[in-house]
C-alpha atoms as a PDB file:
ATOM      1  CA  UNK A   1      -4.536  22.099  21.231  1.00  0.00           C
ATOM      2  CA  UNK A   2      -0.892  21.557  22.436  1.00  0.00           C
ATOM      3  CA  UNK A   3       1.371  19.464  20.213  1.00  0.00           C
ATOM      4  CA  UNK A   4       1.315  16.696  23.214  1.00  0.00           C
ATOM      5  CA  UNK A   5      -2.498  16.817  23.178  1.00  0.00           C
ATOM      6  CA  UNK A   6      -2.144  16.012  19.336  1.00  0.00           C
ATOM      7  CA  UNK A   7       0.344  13.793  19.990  1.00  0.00           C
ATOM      8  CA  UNK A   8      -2.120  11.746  21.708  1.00  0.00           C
ATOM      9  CA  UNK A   9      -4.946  11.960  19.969  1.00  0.00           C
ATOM     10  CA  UNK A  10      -2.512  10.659  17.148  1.00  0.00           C
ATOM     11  CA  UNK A  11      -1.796   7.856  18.999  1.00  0.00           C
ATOM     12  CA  UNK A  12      -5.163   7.093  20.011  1.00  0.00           C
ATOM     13  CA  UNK A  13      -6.095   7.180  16.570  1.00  0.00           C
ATOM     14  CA  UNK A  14      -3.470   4.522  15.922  1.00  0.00           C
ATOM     15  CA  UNK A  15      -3.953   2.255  18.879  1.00  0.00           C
ATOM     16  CA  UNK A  16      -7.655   2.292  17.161  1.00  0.00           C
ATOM     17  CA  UNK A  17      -6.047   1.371  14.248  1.00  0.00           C
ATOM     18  CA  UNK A  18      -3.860  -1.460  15.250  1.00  0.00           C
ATOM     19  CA  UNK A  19      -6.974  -2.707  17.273  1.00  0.00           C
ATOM     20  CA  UNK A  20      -8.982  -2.864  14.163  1.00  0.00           C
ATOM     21  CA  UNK A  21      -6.016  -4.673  12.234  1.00  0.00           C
ATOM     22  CA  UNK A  22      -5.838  -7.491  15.260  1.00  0.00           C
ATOM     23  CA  UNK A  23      -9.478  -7.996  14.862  1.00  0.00           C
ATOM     24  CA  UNK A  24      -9.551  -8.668  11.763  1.00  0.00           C
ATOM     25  CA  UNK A  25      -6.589 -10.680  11.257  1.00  0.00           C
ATOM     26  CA  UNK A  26      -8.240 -12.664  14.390  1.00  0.00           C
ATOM     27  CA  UNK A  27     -11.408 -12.704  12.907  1.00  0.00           C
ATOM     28  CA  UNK A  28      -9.478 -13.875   9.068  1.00  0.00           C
ATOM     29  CA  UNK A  29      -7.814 -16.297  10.660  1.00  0.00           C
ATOM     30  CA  UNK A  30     -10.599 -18.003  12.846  1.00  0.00           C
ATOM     31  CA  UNK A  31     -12.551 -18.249   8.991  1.00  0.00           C
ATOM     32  CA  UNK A  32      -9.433 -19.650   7.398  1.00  0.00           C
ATOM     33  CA  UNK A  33      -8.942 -22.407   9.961  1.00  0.00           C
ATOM     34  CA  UNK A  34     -12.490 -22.996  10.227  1.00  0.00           C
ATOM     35  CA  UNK A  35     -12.906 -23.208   6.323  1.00  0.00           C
ATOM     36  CA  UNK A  36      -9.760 -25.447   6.242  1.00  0.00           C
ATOM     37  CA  UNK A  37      -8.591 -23.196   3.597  1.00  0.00           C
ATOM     38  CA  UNK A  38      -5.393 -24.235   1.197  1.00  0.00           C
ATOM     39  CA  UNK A  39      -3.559 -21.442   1.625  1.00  0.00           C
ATOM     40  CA  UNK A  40      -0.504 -23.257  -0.810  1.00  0.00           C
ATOM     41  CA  UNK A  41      -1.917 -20.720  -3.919  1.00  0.00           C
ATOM     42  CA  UNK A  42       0.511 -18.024  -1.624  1.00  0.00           C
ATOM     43  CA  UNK A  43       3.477 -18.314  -3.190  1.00  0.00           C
ATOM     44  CA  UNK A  44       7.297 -17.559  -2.391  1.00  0.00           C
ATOM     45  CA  UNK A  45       6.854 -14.861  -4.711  1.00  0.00           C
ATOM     46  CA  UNK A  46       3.936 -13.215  -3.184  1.00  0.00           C
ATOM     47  CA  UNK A  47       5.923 -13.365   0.127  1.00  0.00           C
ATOM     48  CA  UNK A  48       8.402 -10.866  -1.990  1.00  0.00           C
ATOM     49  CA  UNK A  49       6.390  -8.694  -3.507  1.00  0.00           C
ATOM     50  CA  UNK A  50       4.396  -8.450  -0.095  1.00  0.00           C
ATOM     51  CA  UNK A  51       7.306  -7.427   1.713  1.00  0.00           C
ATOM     52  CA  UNK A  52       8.505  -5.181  -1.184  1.00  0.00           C
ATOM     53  CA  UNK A  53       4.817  -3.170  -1.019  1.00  0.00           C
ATOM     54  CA  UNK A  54       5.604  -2.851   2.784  1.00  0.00           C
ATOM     55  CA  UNK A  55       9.078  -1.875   2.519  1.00  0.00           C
ATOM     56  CA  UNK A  56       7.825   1.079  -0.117  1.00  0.00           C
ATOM     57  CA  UNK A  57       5.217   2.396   2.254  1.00  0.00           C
ATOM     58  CA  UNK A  58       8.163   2.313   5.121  1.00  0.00           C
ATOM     59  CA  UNK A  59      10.204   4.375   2.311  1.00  0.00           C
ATOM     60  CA  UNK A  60       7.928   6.500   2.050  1.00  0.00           C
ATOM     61  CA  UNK A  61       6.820   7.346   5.303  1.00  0.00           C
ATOM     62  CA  UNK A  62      10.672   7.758   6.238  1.00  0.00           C
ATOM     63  CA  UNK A  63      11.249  10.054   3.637  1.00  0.00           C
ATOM     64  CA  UNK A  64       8.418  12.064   4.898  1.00  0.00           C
ATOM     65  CA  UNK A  65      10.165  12.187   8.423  1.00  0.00           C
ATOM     66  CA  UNK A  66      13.667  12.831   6.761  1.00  0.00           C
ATOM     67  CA  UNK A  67      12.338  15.618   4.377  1.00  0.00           C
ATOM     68  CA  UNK A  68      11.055  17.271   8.176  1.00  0.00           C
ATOM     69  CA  UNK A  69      14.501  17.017   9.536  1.00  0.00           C
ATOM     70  CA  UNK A  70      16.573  17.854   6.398  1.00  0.00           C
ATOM     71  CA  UNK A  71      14.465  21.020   6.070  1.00  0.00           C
ATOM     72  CA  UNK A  72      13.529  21.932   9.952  1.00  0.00           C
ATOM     73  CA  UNK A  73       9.975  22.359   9.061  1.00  0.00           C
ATOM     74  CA  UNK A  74       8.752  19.736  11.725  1.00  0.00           C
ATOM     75  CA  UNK A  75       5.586  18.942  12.085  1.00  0.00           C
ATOM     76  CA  UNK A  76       5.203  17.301  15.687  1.00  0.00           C
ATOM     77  CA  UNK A  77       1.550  16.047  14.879  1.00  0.00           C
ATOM     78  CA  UNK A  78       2.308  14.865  11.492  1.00  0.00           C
ATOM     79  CA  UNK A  79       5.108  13.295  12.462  1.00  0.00           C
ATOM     80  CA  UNK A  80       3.387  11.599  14.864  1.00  0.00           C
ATOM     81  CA  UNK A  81       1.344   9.657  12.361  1.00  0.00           C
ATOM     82  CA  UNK A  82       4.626   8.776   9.940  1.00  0.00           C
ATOM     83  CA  UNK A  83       6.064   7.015  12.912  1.00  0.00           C
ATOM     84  CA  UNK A  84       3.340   5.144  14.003  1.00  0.00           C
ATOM     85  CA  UNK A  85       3.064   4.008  10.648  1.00  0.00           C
ATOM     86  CA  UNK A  86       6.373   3.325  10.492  1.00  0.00           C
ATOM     87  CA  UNK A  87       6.528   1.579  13.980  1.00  0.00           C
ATOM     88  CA  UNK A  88       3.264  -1.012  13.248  1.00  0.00           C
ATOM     89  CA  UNK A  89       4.605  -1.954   9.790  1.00  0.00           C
ATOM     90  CA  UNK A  90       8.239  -2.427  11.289  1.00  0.00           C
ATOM     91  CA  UNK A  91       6.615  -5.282  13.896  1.00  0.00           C
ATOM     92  CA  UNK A  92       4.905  -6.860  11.175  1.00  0.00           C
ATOM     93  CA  UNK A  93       8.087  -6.489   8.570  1.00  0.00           C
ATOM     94  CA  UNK A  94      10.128  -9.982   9.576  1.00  0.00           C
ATOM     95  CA  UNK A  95       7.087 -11.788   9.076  1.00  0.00           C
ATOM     96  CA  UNK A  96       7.259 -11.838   5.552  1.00  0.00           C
ATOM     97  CA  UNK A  97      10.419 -13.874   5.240  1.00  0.00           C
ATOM     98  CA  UNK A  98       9.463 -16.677   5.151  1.00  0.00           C
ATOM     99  CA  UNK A  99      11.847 -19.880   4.611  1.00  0.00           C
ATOM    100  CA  UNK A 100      10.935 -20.315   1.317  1.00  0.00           C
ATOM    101  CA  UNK A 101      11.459 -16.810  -0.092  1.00  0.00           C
ATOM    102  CA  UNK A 102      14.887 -17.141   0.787  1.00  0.00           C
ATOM    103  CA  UNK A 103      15.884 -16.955  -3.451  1.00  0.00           C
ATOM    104  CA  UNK A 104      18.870 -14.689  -3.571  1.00  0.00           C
ATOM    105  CA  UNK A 105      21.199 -15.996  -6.118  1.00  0.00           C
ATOM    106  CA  UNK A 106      24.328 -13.740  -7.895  1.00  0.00           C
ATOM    107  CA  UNK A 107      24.909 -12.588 -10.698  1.00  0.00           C
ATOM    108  CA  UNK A 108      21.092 -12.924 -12.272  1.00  0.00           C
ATOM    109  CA  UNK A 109      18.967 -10.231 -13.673  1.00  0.00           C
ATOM    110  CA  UNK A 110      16.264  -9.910 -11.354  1.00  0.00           C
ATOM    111  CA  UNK A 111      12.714  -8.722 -11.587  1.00  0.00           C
ATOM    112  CA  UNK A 112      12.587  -5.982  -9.707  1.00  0.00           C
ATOM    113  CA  UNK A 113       8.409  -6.541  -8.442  1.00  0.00           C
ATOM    114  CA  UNK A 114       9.303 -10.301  -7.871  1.00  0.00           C
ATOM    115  CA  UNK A 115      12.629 -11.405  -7.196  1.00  0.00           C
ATOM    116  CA  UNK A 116      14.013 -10.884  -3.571  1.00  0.00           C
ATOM    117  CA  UNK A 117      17.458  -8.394  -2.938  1.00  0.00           C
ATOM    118  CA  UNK A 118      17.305  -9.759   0.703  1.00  0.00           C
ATOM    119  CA  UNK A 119      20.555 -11.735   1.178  1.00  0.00           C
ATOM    120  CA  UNK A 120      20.803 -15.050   2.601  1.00  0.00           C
ATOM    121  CA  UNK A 121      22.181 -14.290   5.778  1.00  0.00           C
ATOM    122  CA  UNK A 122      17.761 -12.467   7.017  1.00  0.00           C
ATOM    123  CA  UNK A 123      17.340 -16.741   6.988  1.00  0.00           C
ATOM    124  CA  UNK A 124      21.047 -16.785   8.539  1.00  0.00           C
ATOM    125  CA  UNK A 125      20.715 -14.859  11.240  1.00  0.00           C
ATOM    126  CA  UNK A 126      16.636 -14.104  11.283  1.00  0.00           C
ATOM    127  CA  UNK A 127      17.028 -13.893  15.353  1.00  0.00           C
ATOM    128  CA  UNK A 128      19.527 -10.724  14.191  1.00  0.00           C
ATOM    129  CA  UNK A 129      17.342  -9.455  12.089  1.00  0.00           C
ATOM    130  CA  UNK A 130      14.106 -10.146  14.057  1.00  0.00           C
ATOM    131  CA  UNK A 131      16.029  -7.807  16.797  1.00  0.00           C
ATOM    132  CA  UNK A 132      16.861  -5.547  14.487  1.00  0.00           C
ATOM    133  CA  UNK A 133      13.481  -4.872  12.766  1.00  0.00           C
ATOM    134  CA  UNK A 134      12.126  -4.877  16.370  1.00  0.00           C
ATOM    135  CA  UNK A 135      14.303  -2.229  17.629  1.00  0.00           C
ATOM    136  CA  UNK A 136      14.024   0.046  14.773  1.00  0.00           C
ATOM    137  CA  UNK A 137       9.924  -0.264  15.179  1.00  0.00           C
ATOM    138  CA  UNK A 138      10.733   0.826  18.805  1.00  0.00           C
ATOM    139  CA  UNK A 139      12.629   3.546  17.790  1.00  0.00           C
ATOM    140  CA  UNK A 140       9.894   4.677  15.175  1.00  0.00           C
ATOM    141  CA  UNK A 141       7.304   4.243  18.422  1.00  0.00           C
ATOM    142  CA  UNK A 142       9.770   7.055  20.131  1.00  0.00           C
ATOM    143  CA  UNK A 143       9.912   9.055  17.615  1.00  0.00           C
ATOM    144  CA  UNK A 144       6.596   9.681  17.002  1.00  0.00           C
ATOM    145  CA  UNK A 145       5.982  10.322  20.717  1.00  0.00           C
ATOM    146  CA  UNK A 146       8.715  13.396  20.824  1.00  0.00           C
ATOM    147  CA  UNK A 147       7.776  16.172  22.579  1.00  0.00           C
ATOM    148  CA  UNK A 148      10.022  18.752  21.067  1.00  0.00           C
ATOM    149  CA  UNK A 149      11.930  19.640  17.607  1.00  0.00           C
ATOM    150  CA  UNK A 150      15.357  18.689  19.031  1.00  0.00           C
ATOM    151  CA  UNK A 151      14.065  15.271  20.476  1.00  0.00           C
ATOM    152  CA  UNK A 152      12.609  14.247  16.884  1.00  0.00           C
ATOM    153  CA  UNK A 153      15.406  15.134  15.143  1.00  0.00           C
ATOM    154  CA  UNK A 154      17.792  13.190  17.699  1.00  0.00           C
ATOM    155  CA  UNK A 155      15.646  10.436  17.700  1.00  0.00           C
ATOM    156  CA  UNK A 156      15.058  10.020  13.548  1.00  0.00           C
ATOM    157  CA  UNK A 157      18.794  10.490  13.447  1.00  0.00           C
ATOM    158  CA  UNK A 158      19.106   6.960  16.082  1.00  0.00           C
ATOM    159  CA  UNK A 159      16.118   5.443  13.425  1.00  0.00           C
ATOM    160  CA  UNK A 160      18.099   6.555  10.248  1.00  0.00           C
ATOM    161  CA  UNK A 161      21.091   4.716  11.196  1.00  0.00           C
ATOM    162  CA  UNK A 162      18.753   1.486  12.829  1.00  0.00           C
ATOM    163  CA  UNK A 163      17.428   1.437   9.362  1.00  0.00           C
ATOM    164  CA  UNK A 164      20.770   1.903   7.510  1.00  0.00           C
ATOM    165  CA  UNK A 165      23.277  -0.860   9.625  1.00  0.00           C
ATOM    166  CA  UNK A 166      20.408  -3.594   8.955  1.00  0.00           C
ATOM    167  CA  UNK A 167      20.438  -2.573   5.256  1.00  0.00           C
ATOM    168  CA  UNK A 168      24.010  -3.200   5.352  1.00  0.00           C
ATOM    169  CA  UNK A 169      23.692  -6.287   6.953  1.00  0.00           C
ATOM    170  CA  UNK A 170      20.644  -8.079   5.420  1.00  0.00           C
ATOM    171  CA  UNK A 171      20.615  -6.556   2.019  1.00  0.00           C
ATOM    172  CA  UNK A 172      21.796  -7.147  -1.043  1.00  0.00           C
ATOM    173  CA  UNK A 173      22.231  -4.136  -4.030  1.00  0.00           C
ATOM    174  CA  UNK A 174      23.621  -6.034  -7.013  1.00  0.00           C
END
């Protein structure tokens, strides 16, 4: 089997995925509006840690990518499926800001499981960083549809710095 053939497959395999995910959110939602559900008990916090448990897997699966590059042992196939990942949970990523975990305040100690290091300016500017979350999950898409060694690389290289310049802009690290 070619590396395009797997490359396919791969993304079959996560269409399927993503198809399965839509369902059931569908099918989560329909019941929570239908059982007129409270769904108050969610709270700022659990926005954070959500997003924190999201941003982790993202690390990871990055690092994955990055340890390919850095050491030229690319896998095309299993590259494929760290970019997918990385692509779907990029779409969803924004959506976990919501108004309310917007808590970032100087010069505290902060739990690192519960307290937010996004700075104020994700609420700000969210149409920024909206664009910019949805443009590195495009970028992630590409990625994992490269058909050589050389187009990878170029194209983690374009994700890398995606990922790095909203860092910059929509994160804080004191």
């Amino acid at each position: 089997m070619t590396g395009r053939e797997q490359g396919l497959r791969s993304g079959l395999r996560a269409a399927a995925k993503i198809g399965c995910a839509v369902l059931t959110a569908g099918v989560l939602g329909v019941s929570v509006v239908a059982l007129g559900q409270d769904q108050s008990a969610a709270t700022a916090k659990d926005a954070i840690f959500a997003r924190k448990i999201l941003m982790d897997t993202i690390g990871h699966n990055t690092d994955e990518l990055e340890t390919m590059v850095e050491t030229g042992k690319i896998d095309l196939a299993e590259g494929t499926e760290h970019a997918d990942n990385v692509s779907v949970m990029l779409m969803a990523f924004p959506h976990l800001f919501p108004p309310s975990s917007n808590q970032w305040k100087p010069n505290l100690e902060r739990d690192p499981g519960t307290d937010t290091f996004a700075a104020p300016e994700v609420w700000t500017r969210f149409s920024d960083f909206y664009l910019q979350a949805s443009n590195a999950s495009k970028l992630a898409y590409k990625v994992s549809r490269a058909d050589s060694e050389a187009e990878f690389k170029t194209l983690f290289g374009e994700l890398r710095e995606s990922c790095n310049a909203c860092h910059a802009a929509f994160l804080k690290t004191e």
